[in-house]
C-alpha atoms as a PDB file:
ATOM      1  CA  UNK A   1      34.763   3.434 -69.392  1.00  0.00           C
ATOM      2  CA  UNK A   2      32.535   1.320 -71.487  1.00  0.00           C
ATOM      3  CA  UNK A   3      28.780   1.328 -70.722  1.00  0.00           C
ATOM      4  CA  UNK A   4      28.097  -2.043 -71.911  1.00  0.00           C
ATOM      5  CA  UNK A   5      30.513  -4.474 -71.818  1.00  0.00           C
ATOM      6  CA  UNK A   6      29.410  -6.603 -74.488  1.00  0.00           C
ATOM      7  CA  UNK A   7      31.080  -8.617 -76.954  1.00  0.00           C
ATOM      8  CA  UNK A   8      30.156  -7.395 -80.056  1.00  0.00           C
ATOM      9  CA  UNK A   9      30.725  -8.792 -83.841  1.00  0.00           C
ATOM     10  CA  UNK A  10      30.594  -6.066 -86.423  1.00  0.00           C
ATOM     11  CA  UNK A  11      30.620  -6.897 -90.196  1.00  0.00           C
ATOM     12  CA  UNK A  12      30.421  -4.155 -92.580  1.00  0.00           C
ATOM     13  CA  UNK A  13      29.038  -6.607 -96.029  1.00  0.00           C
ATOM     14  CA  UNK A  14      29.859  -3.630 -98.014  1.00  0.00           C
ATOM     15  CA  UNK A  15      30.502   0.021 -97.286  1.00  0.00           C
ATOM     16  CA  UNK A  16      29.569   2.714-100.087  1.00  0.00           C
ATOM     17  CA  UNK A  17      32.027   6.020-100.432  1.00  0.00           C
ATOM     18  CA  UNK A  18      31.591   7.833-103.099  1.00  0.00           C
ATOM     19  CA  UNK A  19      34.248  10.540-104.046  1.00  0.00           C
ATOM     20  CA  UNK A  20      37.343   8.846-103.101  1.00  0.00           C
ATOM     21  CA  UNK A  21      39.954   6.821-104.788  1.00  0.00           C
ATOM     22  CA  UNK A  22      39.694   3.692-105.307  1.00  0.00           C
ATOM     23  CA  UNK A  23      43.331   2.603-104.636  1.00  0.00           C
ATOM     24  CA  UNK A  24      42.534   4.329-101.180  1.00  0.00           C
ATOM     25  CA  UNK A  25      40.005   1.786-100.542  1.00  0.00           C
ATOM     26  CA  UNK A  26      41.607  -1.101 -98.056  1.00  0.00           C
ATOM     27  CA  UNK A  27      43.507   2.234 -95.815  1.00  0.00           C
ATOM     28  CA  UNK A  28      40.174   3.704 -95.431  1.00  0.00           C
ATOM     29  CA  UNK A  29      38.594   0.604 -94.572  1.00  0.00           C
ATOM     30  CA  UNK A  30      41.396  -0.450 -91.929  1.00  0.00           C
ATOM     31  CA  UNK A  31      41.179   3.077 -90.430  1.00  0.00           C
ATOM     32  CA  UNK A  32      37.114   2.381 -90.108  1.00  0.00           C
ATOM     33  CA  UNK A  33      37.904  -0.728 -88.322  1.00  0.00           C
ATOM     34  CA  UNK A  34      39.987   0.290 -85.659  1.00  0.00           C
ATOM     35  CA  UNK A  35      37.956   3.638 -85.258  1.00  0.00           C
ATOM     36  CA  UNK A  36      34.986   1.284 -84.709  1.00  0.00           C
ATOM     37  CA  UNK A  37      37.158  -0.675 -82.516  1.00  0.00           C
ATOM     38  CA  UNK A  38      37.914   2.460 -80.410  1.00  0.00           C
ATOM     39  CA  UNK A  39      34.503   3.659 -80.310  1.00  0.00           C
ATOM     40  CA  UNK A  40      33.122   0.482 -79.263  1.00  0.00           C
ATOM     41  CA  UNK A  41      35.405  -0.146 -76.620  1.00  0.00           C
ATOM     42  CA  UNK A  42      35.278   3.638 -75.228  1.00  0.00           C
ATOM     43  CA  UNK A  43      31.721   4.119 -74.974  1.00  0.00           C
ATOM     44  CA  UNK A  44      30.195   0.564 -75.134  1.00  0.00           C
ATOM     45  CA  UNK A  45      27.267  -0.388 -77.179  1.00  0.00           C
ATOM     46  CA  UNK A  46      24.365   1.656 -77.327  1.00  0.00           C
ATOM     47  CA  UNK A  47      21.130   0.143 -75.748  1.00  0.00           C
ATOM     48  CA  UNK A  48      18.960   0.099 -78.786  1.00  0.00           C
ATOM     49  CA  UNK A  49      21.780  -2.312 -80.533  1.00  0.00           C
ATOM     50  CA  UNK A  50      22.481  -4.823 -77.812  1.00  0.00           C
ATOM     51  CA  UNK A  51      18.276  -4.896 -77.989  1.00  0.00           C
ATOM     52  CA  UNK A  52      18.311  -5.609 -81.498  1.00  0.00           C
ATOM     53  CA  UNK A  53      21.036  -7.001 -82.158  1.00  0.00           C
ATOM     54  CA  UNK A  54      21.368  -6.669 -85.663  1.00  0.00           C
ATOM     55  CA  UNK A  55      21.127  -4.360 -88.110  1.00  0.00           C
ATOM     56  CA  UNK A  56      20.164  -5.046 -91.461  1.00  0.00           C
ATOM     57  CA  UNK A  57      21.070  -1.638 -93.442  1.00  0.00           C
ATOM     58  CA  UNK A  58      22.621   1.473 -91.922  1.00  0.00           C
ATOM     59  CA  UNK A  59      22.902   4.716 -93.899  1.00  0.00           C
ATOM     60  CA  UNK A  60      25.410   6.973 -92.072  1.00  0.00           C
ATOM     61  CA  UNK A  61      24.584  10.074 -93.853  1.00  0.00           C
ATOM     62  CA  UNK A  62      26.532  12.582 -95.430  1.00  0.00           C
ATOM     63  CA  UNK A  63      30.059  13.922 -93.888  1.00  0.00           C
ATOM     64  CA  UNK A  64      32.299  16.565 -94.978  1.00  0.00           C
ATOM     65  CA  UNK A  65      35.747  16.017 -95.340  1.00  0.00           C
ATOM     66  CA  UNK A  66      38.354  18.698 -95.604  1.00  0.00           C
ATOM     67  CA  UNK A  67      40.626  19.427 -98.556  1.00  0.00           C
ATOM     68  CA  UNK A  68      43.856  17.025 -98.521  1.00  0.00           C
ATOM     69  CA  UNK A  69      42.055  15.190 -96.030  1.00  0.00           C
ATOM     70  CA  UNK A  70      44.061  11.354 -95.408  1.00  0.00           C
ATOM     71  CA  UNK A  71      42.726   8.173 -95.862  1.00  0.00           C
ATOM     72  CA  UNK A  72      42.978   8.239 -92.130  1.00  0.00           C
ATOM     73  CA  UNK A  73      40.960  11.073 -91.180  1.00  0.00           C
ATOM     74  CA  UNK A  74      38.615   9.712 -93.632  1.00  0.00           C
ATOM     75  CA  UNK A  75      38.273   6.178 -92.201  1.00  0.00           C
ATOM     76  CA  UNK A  76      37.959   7.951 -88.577  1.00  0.00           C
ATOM     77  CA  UNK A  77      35.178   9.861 -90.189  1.00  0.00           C
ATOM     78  CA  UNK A  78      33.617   7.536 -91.517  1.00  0.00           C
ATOM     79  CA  UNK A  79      33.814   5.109 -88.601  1.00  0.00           C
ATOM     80  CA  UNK A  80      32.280   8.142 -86.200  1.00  0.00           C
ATOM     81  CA  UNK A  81      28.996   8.422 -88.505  1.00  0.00           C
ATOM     82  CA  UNK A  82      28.255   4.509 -88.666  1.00  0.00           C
ATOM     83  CA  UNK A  83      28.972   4.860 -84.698  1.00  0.00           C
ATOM     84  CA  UNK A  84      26.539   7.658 -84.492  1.00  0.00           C
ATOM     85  CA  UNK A  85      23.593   5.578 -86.911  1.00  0.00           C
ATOM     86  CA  UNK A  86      24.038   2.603 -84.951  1.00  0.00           C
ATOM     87  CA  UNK A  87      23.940   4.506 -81.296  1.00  0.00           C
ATOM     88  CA  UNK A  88      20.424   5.890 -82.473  1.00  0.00           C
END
């Protein structure tokens, strides 16, 4: 059940990995997207966003990601940590 059920625009100007192929690029970034999408629509958006609104810069810190890992896990991973940094 969502806790705010907001409509919410995300737009991700550019998104920084560092480590990962570059041909893996657009699968990573459509697994982001509908992780986000999931996320969003799961557990709403967090009070401190639909206050602000907008967020200029968000650095979602470090992750690990395991051996062999796919470009979906890594999108999914990816999408939980800007989740978390914007849910602060």
């Amino acid at each position: 059940m969502a806790l705010n059920p907001a409509r919410i625009e995300l737009e991700i100007g550019e998104l920084v990995l560092h480590g990962f192929a570059p041909g893996d690029r657009h699968r990573i970034g459509a697994a982001v997207e509908r992780e986000l999408a999931r996320l969003f629509a799961e557990q709403g958006v967090s009070p401190s966003l639909a206050r602000n609104g907008e967020v200029a810069r968000l650095d979602a810190s470090a992750f690990q990601v395991a051996l062999g890992a796919g470009v979906e896990s890594i999108g999914t991973q990816v999408a939980q940590s800007v989740h978390r940094g914007l849910s602060r």
